[in-house]
Each structure stands twice: as structure tokens, then as C-alpha cells.
Protein backbone atom coordinates (compact mmCIF):
# COMPACT_ATOMS: atom_id res chain seq x y z
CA UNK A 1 -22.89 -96.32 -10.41
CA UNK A 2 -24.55 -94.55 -7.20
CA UNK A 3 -28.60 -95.40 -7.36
CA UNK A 4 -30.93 -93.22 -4.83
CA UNK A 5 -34.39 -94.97 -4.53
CA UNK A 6 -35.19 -93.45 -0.92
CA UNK A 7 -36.57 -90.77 -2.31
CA UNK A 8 -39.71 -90.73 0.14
CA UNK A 9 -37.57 -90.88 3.03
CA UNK A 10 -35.99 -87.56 1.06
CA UNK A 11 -35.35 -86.03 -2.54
CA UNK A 12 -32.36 -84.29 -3.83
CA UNK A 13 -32.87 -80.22 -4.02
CA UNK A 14 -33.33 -79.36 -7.59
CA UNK A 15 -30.25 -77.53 -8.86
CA UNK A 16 -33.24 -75.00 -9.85
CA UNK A 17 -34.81 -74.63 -6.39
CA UNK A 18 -30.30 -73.62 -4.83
CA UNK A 19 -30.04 -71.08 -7.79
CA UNK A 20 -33.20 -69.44 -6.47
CA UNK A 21 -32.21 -69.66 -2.75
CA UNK A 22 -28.60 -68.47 -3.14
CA UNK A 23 -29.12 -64.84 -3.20
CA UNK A 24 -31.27 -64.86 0.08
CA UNK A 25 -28.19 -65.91 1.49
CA UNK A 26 -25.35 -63.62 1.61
CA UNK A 27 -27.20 -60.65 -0.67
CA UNK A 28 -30.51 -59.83 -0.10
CA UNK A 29 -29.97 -61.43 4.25
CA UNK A 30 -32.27 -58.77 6.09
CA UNK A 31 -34.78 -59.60 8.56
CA UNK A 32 -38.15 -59.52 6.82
CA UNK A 33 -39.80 -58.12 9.85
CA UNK A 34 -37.21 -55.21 10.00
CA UNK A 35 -38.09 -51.94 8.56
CA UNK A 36 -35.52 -51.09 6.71
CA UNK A 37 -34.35 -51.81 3.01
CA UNK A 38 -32.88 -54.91 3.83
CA UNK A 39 -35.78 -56.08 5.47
CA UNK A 40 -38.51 -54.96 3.13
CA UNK A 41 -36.18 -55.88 -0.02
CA UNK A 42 -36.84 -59.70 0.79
CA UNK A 43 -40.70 -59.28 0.57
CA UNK A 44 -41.42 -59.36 -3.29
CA UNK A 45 -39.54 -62.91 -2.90
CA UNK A 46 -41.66 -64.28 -0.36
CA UNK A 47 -44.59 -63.06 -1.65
CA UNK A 48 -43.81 -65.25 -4.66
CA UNK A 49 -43.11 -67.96 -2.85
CA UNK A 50 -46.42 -67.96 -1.23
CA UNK A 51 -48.70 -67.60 -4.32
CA UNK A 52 -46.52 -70.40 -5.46
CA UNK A 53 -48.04 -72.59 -2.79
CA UNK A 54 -51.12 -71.45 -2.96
CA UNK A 55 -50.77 -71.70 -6.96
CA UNK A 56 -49.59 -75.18 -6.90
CA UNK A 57 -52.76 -76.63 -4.30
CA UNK A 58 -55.40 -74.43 -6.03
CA UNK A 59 -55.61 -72.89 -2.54
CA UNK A 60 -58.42 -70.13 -2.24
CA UNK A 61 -57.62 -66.18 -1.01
CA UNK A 62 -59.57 -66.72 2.22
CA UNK A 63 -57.29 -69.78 2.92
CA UNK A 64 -53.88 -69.49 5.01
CA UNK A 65 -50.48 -70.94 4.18
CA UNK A 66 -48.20 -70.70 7.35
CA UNK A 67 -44.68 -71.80 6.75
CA UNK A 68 -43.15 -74.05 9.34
CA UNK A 69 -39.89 -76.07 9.66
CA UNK A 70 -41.43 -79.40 8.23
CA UNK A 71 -44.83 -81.57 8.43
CA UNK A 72 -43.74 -83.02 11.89
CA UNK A 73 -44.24 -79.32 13.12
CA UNK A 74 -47.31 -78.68 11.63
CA UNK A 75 -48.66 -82.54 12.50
CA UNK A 76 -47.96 -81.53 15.90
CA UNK A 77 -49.80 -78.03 16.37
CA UNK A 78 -52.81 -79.06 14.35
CA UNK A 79 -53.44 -82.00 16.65
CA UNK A 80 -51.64 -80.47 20.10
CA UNK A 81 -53.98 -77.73 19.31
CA UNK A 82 -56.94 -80.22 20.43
CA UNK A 83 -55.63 -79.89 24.31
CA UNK A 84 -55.62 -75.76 24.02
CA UNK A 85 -59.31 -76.36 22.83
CA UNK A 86 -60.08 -78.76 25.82
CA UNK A 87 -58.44 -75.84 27.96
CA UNK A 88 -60.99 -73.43 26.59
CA UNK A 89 -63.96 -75.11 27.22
CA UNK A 90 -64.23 -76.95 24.41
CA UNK A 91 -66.16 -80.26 25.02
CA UNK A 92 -64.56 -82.88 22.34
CA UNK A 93 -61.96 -84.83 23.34
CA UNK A 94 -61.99 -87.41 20.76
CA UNK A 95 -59.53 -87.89 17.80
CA UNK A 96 -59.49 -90.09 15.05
CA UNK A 97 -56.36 -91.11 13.04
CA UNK A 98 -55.00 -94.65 11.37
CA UNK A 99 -52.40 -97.37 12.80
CA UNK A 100 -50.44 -96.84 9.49
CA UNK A 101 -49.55 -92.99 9.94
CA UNK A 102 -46.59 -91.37 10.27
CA UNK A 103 -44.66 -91.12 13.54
CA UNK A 104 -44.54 -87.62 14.30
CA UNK A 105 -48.81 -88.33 13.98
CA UNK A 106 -48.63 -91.50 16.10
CA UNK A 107 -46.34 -90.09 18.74
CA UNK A 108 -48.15 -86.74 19.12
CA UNK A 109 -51.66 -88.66 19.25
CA UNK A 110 -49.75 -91.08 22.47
CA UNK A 111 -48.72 -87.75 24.41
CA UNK A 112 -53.24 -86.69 23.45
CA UNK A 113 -53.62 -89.66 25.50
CA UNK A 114 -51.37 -89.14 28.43
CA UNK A 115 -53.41 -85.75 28.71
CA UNK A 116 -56.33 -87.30 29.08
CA UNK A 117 -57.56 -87.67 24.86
CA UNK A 118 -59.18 -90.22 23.80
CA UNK A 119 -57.65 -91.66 20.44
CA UNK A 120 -59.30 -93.97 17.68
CA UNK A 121 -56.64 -95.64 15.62
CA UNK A 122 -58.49 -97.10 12.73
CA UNK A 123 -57.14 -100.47 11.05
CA UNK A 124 -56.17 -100.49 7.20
CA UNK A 125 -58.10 -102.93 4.89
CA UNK A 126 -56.37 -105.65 2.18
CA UNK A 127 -55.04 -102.99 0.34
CA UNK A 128 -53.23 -100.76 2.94
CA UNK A 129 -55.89 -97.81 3.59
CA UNK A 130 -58.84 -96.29 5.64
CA UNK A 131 -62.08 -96.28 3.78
CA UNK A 132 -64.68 -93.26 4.32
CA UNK A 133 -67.44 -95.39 5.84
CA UNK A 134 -65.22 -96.65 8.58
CA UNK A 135 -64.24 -93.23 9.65
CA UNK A 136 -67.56 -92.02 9.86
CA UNK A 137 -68.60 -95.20 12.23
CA UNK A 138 -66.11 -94.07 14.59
CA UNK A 139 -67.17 -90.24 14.73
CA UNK A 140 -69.37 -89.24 17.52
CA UNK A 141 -70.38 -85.94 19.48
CA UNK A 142 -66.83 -85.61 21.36
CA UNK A 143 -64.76 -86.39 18.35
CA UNK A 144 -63.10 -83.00 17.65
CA UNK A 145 -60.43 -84.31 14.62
CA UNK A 146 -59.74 -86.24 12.42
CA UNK A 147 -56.17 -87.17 11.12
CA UNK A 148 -55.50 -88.96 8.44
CA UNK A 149 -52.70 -89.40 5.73
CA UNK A 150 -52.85 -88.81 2.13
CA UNK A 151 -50.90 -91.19 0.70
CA UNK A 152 -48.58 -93.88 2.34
CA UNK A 153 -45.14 -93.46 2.98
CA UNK A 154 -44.47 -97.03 3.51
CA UNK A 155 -46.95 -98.46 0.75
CA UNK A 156 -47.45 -95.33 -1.52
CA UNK A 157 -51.15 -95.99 -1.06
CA UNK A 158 -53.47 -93.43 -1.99
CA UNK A 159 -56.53 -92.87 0.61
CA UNK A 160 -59.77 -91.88 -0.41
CA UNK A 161 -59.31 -88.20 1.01
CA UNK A 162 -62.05 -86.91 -1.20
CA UNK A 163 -64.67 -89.32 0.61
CA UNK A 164 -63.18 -89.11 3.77
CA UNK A 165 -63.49 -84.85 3.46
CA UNK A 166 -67.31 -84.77 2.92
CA UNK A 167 -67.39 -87.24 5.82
CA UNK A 168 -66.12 -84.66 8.10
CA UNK A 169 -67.78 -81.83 6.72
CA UNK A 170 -71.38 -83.89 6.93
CA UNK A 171 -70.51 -84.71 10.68
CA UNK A 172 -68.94 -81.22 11.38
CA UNK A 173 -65.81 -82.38 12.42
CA UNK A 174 -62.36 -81.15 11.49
CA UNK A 175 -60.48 -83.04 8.94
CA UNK A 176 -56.96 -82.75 8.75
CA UNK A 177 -54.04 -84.79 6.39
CA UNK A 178 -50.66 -84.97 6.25
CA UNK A 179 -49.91 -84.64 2.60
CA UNK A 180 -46.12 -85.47 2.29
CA UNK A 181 -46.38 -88.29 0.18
CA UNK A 182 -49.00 -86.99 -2.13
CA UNK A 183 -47.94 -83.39 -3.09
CA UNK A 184 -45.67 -83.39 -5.78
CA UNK A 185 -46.43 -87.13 -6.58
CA UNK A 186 -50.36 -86.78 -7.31
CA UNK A 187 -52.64 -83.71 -7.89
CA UNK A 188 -53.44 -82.38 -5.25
CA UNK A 189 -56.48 -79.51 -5.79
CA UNK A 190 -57.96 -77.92 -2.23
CA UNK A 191 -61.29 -77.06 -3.90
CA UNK A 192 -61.67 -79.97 -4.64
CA UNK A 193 -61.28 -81.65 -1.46
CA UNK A 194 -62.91 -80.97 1.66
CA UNK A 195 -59.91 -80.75 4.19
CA UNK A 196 -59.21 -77.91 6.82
CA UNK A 197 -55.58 -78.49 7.41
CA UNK A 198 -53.07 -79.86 5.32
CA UNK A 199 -49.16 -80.68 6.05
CA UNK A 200 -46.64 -80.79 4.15
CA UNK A 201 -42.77 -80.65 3.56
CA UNK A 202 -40.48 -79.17 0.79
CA UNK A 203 -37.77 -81.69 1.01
CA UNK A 204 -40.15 -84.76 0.26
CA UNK A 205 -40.31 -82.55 -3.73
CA UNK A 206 -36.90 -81.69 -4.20
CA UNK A 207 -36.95 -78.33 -1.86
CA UNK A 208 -34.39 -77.89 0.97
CA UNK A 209 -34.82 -79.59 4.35
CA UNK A 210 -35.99 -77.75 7.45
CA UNK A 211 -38.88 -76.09 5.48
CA UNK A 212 -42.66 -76.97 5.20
CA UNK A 213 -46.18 -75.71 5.28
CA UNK A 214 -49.85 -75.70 6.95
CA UNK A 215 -51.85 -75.28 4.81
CA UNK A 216 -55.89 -73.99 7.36
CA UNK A 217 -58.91 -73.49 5.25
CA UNK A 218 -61.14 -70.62 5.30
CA UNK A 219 -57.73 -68.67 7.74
CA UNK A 220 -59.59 -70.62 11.20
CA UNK A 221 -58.16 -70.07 14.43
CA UNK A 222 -55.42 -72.53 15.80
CA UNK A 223 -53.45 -71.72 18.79
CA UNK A 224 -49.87 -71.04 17.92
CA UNK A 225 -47.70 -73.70 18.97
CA UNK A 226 -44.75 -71.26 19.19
CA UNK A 227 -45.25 -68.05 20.82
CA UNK A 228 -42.79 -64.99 20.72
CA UNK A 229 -43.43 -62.63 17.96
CA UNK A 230 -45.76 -61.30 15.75
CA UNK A 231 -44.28 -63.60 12.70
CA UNK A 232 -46.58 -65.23 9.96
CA UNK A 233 -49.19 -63.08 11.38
CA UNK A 234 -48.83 -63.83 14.57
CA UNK A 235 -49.90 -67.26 13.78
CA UNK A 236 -45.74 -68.74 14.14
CA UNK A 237 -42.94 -66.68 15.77
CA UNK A 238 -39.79 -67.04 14.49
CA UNK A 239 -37.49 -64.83 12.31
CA UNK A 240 -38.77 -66.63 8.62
CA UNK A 241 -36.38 -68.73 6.83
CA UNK A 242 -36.01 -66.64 4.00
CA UNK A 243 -33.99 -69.17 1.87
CA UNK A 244 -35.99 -72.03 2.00
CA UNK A 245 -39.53 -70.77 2.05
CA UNK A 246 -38.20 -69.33 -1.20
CA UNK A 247 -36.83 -72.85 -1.98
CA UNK A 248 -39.72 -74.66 -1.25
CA UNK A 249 -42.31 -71.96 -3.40
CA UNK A 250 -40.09 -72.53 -6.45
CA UNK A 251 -39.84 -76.36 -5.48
CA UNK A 252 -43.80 -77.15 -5.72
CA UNK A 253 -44.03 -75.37 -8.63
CA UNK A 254 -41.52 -77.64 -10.39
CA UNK A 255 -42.99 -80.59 -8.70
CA UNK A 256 -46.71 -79.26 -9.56
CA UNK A 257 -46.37 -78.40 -12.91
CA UNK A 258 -47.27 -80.72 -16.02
CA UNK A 259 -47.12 -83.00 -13.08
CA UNK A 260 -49.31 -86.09 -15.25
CA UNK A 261 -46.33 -85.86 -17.55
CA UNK A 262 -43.94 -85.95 -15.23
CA UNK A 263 -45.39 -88.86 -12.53
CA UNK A 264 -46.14 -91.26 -16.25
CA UNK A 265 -42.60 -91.30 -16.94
CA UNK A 266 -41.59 -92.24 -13.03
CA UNK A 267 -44.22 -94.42 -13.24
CA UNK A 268 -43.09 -96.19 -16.62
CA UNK A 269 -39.36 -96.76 -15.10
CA UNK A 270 -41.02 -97.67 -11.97
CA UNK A 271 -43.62 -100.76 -13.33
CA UNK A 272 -40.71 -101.73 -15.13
CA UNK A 273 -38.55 -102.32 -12.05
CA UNK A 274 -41.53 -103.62 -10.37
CA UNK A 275 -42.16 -106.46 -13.20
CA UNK A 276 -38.36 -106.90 -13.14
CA UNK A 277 -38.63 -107.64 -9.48
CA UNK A 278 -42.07 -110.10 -9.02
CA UNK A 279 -39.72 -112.51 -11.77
CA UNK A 280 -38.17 -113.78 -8.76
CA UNK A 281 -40.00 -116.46 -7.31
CA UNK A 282 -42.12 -115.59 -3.68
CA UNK A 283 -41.82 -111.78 -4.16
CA UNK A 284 -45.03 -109.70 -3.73
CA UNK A 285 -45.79 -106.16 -4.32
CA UNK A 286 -47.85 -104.58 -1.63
CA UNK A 287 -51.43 -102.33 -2.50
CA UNK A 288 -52.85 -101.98 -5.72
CA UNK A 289 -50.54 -100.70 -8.26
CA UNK A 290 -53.52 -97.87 -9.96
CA UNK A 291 -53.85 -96.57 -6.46
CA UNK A 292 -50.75 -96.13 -5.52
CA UNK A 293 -48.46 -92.78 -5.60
CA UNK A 294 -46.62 -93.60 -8.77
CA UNK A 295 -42.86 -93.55 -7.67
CA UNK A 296 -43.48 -96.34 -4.95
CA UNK A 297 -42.63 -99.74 -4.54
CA UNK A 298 -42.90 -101.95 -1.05
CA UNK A 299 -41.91 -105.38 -1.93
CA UNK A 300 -41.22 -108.45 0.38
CA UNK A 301 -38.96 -111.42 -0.85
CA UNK A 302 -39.62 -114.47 1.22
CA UNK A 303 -36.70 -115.77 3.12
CA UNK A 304 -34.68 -112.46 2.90
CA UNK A 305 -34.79 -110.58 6.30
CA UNK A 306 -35.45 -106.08 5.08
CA UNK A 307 -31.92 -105.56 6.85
CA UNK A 308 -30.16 -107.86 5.07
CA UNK A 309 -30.98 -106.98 1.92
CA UNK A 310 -30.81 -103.34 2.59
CA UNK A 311 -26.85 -104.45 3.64
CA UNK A 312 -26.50 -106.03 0.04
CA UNK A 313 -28.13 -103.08 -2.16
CA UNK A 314 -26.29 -100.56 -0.30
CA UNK A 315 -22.75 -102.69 -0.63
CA UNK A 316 -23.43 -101.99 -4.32
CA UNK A 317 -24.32 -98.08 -4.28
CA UNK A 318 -28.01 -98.51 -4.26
CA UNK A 319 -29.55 -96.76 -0.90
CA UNK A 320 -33.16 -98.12 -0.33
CA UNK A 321 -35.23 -98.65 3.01
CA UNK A 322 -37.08 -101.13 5.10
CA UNK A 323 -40.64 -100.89 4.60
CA UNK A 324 -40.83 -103.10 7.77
CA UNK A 325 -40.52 -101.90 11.22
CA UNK A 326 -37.47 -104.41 11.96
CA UNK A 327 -34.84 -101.32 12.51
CA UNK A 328 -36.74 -100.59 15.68
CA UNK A 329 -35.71 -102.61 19.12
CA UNK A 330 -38.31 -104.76 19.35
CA UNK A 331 -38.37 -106.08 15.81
CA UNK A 332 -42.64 -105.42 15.11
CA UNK A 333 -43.85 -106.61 12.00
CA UNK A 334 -45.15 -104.12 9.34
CA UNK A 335 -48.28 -102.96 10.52
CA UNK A 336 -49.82 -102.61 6.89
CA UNK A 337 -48.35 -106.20 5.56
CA UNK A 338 -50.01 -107.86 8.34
CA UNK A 339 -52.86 -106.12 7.61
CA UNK A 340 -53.55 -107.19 4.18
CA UNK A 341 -52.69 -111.04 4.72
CA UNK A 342 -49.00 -111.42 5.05
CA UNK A 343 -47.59 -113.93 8.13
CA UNK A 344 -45.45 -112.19 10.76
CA UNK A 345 -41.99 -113.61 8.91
CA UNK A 346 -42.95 -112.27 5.51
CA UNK A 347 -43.88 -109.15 7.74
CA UNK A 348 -40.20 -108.49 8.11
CA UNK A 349 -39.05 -109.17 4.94
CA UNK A 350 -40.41 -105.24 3.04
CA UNK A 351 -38.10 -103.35 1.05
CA UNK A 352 -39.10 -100.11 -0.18
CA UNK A 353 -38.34 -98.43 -3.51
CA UNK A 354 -38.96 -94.99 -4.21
CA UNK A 355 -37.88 -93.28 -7.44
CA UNK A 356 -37.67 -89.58 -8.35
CA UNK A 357 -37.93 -87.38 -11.71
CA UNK A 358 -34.14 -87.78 -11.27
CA UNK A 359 -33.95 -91.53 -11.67
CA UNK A 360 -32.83 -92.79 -14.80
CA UNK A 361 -33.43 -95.87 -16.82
CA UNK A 362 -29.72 -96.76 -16.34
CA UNK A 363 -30.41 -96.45 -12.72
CA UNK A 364 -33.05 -99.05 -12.91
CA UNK A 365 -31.39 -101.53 -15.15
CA UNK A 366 -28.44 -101.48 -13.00
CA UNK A 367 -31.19 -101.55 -9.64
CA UNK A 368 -32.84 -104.69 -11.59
CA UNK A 369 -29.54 -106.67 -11.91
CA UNK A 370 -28.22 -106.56 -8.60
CA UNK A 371 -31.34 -106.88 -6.56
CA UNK A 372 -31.89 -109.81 -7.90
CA UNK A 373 -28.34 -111.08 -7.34
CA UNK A 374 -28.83 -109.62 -3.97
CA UNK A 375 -32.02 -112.23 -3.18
CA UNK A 376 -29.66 -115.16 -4.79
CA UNK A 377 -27.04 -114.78 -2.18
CA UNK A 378 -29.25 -114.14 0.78
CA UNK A 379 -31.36 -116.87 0.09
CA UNK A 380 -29.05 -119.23 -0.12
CA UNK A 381 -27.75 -118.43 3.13
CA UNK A 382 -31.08 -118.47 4.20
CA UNK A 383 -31.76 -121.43 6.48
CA UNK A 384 -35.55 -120.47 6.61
CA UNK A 385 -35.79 -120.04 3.17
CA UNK A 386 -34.48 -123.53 2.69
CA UNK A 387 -36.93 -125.09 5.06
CA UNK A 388 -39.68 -123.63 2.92
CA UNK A 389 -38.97 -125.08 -0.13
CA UNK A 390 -40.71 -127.98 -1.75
CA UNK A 391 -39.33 -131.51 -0.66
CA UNK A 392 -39.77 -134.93 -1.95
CA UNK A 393 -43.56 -135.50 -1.51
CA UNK A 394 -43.94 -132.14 -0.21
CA UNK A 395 -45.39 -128.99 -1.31
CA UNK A 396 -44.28 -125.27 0.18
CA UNK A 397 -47.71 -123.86 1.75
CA UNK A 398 -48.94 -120.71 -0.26
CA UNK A 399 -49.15 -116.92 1.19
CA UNK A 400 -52.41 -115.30 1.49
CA UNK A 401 -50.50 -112.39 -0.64
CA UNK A 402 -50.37 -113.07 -4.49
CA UNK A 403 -48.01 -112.17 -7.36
CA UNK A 404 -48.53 -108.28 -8.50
């Protein structure tokens, strides 16, 4: 058996979502810009595909949807777009985001700084997130953004977005949130949140890769970050992807739809995994398991290095990830573990488990068996593992983390 539980690095596309993409491939091909029948024939489609969006976010007619290639695109023209601002006389130069975002956030807000930004990275409390009152201590009169995810990619925790919105809109500052993790996993309703810009991706809810979505309140102004054409209303040049916008409209409505139904059954398969797991002794679930995205697991095993066990799940067809940051050269601790109480080794030791609307309960029976023969062999290779346990007249010191 073959088990995929990395499904918020990526999903698999819904056999669904190809059926609807095939025809834009070798049938109905044309150019949408071009005038002619082949052109104009692919319209109706992406018109669809649009409302879909907008359908599935409870998006308003006087907002924008502007397709992209994926969130890392959109992350970096909403917050590049702070710079063309600054060129125009603007007189903010402050931005606000977390330590626990995404890369494509992180490394855009390093290259604000080179060019002269000033950038607020805002710690996580015990339970992995940002809350609302300590973004607003850090706004003042230059801050001109604030960035901020909605759900965790590593934890699967959810951040108060809805607090954190009327923030921003009190203090008149643009809110923006990269929503990969949450759409398609929890509701997600635009009039019901204050937010300006929203990113997003198809392949994170079973649409193709190389497809995503800004999502700009109220149609405001943002400097194109790709210049050329007169494409998506002259707001992204580019000859449109034709196959995987219409992917990714028929992908978020699948994802969107009856989606309380849909997240309670992941959710069912994934407590029970999660119970399964925290039977082993000195394993611990990270963030609260009610506000959490409902498919996620980040679990650390003490005395079992992420790689290692990563090695052993995938040597028996079950492809996970490292919710630690030990894959990168210089071996950093998880930001967010260390954050809520963890020590640096248990830091290192975060698997992450994310399940789909595909995963069965076969799949999880089978996950539950070998990961925990998988944490019987490593440990007892483990020479710090073996250090740690209790020895005559001696007593293994607690974690500040506790049993889920």
C-alpha cells in the first residue's frame, strides 16, 4: 500500500477538475485575447471559472480575482508592491508579518529590507499564532501592510483573521493573508472578513499546479508586477492559462462545497491517527486540536531526529514531511515548537501529517501500524533517547509540552 499524507505540501488533481481541463487543451486551444472564434470560444469557460472563485469565497461584484501562477506570485506583488508605493511618494515604509509564515512571504519581506523597508516579524504565542492585540501594538503611522497567514502550513493553526481584519481596517492599514492552507480546508467567507488581498493556490485543493489567485477587495490599485500586455485587465500580462484557471474554478468548488461535511470526515480519520499516535510514550501534538485546519497533524517523538523518521515512513510507501526546519543547511529548530515550550532537540524531532478527502481509513490503519514500528526501531538506535530514560534512582526530566 502507497499512503500520501503531504497533502499540504500538495494534493492530487481531482479526476473531476482533468476531465474539465482536457478540452482546453488540444480542442477549444485559442488565445483568449485573440479575436477570432478560437479565441472568443474559450470565454464562456473562463467566465465560469471566475464566478466559481468568486462563488466559493462569497467574493462581492466590486471585488477583483486576478489569476496568477500560484500564491508565491501573488505573496510577492502584494508586498513588492509596497516599494512602487514608496516610489510614488507614498510615506509608509513599514510592514508587518509573523516569524512563522511562509517562505515566499519571509524571503520577499528580506529583499523589503535590503530596499530600505522596515519589517516587524511578530512572535507566535503557546499555541502557534499571532493574536489581534499584538498586531495592533506594532502598527504605527508608517506601517503601510500587514501580512499575515491564515492558517499554518507547518502546524495547521488557524489565526484569528477575523480580529486581526477589523484591526487593520480601525488603523487604516492594508491587511493582506495568504490563504493556502485555509481555503478548501475551512470556510472561508470575504464578507465576512475584513481583508484586502487574499492568496491562494489551486494545487493546495486538488487543482493543477502552476495556477492560483489574488483575490483585491473593493478592485484597488496595485502595480502590476508583470508588465507586457493588456491581460487580466491590464492588471497581469501573460497569455492566460486557459486549462488550469479552468481547473482551479472547478477545483474550489469541489473543495468549497458541503465543505463541513467533507472536513468532519478528514477530521474523524485524522483524530483517530492522532490518538493512535500520542499512545507512544513522549509524543506531543503541536496547537490546539479545535483550532486547527482539520487535515493536520505536526507531531514530535522524542529521541527520533524528523529525517530519520521521514527515511523509515517513506521505506514503507508512506510520504510525509518534516515539520522542522532540519532539511535546511544549518539545521534551525522549528520556529513555532520553540515557541510554544519545546527544547531545541525536541525542536528537530516534527513530523507532519496531512490528510486529504482522498485518504482512506485503510490508509490510516496501515499509517498507524508502521509509524509506530518506525519510532521502535529509531529509538532504539537512538543513543539520546537512551540517555533520557529513567535510571536506577533517576527520573527522566519532563517537557514543558504535554500529551494532546
Amino acid at each position: 500500500m502507497q499512503v500520501y499524507l503531504d497533502n499540504n505540501a500538495t494534493t492530487m488533481t481531482d479526476p473531476r477538475v482533468v476531465e474539465e481541463m482536457i478540452p482546453f487543451f488540444s480542442e477549444m486551444y485559442g488565445n483568449p485575447n485573440s479575436l477570432h472564434k478560437f479565441g472568443t470560444s474559450t470565454h464562456p469557460a473562463l467566465k465560469k471559472a471566475i464566478n466559481q472563485v468568486y462563488d466559493a469565497l462569497n467574493a462581492s461584484d466590486d471585488d477583483d480575482i486576478v489569476f496568477t501562477s500560484c500564491a508565491t506570485e501573488s505573496n510577492n506583488w502584494v508586498l513588492k508592491s509596497v516599494v512602487s508605493d514608496l516610489m510614488n511618494g507614498s510615506r509608509k515604509n513599514h510592514v508587518i508579518t509573523t516569524e512563522v509564515e511562509h517562505p515566499s512571504i519571509l524571503s520577499t519581506c528580506k529583499w523589503l529590507e535590503e530596499k530600505g523597508i522596515k519589517v516587524s516579524y511578530l512572535p507566535v504565542n503557546e499555541q502557534g499564532i499571532v493574536e489581534a492585540h499584538t498586531v495592533k501594538n506594532f502598527i504605527t503611522d508608517k506601517t503601510a501592510i500587514v501580512s499575515i497567514m491564515w492558517a499554518s502550513n507547518e502546524t495547521g493553526a488557524i489565526f484569528p483573521i477575523k480580529e486581526i481584519g477589523e484591526v487593520c481596517k480601525e488603523k487604516d492599514v492594508i491587511f493582506h493573508s495568504d490563504a493556502v492552507q485555509a481555503i478548501g480546508k475551512i470556510p472561508v467567507d470575504l464578507q465576512d472578513v475584513h481583508v484586502d488581498f487574499v492568496s491562494m493556490s489551486a494545487h493546495k485543493f486538488h487543482g493543477p499546479k502552476g495556477v492560483g489567485a489574488l483575490y483585491i477587495r473593493d478592485s484597488q490599485f496595485l502595480t502590476p508586477l508583470l508588465h507586457g500586455g493588456e491581460h487580466m485587465g491590464g492588471r497581469r500580462s501573460g497569455t492566460l492559462n486557459v486549462p488550469s484557471i479552468v481547473g482551479m474554478g472547478k477545483a474550489i468548488e469541489l473543495a468549497t462545497t458541503n465543505i463541513e461535511d467533507t472536513m468532519a470526515k478528514i477530521k474523524e480519520k485524522r483524530d483517530r491517527l492522532e490518538d493512535a499516535i500520542l499512545e507512544i510514550d513522549d509524543t506531543f501534538v503541536v496547537g490546539d486540536r479545535q483550532n486547527r485546519t482539520p487535515n493536520t497533524i505536526l507531531i514530535s517523538i522524542r529521541g527520533v531526529e524528523g529525517e530519520s523518521m521521514l527515511w523509515d515512513l517513506n521505506n514503507d510507501s508512506i510520504g510525509a514531511s518534516t515539520g522542522s526546519a532540519c532539511a535546511s543547511e544549518d539545521l534551525e529548530a522549528n520556529t513555532v515548537m520553540l515557541a510554544i515550550g519545546a527544547d531545541n532537540e525536541l525542536a528537530h524531532t516534527g513530523i507532519r501529517l496531512s490528510l486529504s478527502r482522498f485518504t482512506t481509513d485503510a490508509e490510516i490503519e496501515y499509517t498507524i501500524e508502521y509509524f509506530k514500528k518506525a519510532v521502535k526501531r529509531l529509538r532504539e538506535i537512538s543513543s539520546s533517547f537512551a540517555k533520557q530514560q529513567p535510571t536506577e534512582g533517576g527520573e527522566v526530566q519532563e517537557c514543558e509540552l504535554h500529551h494532546h
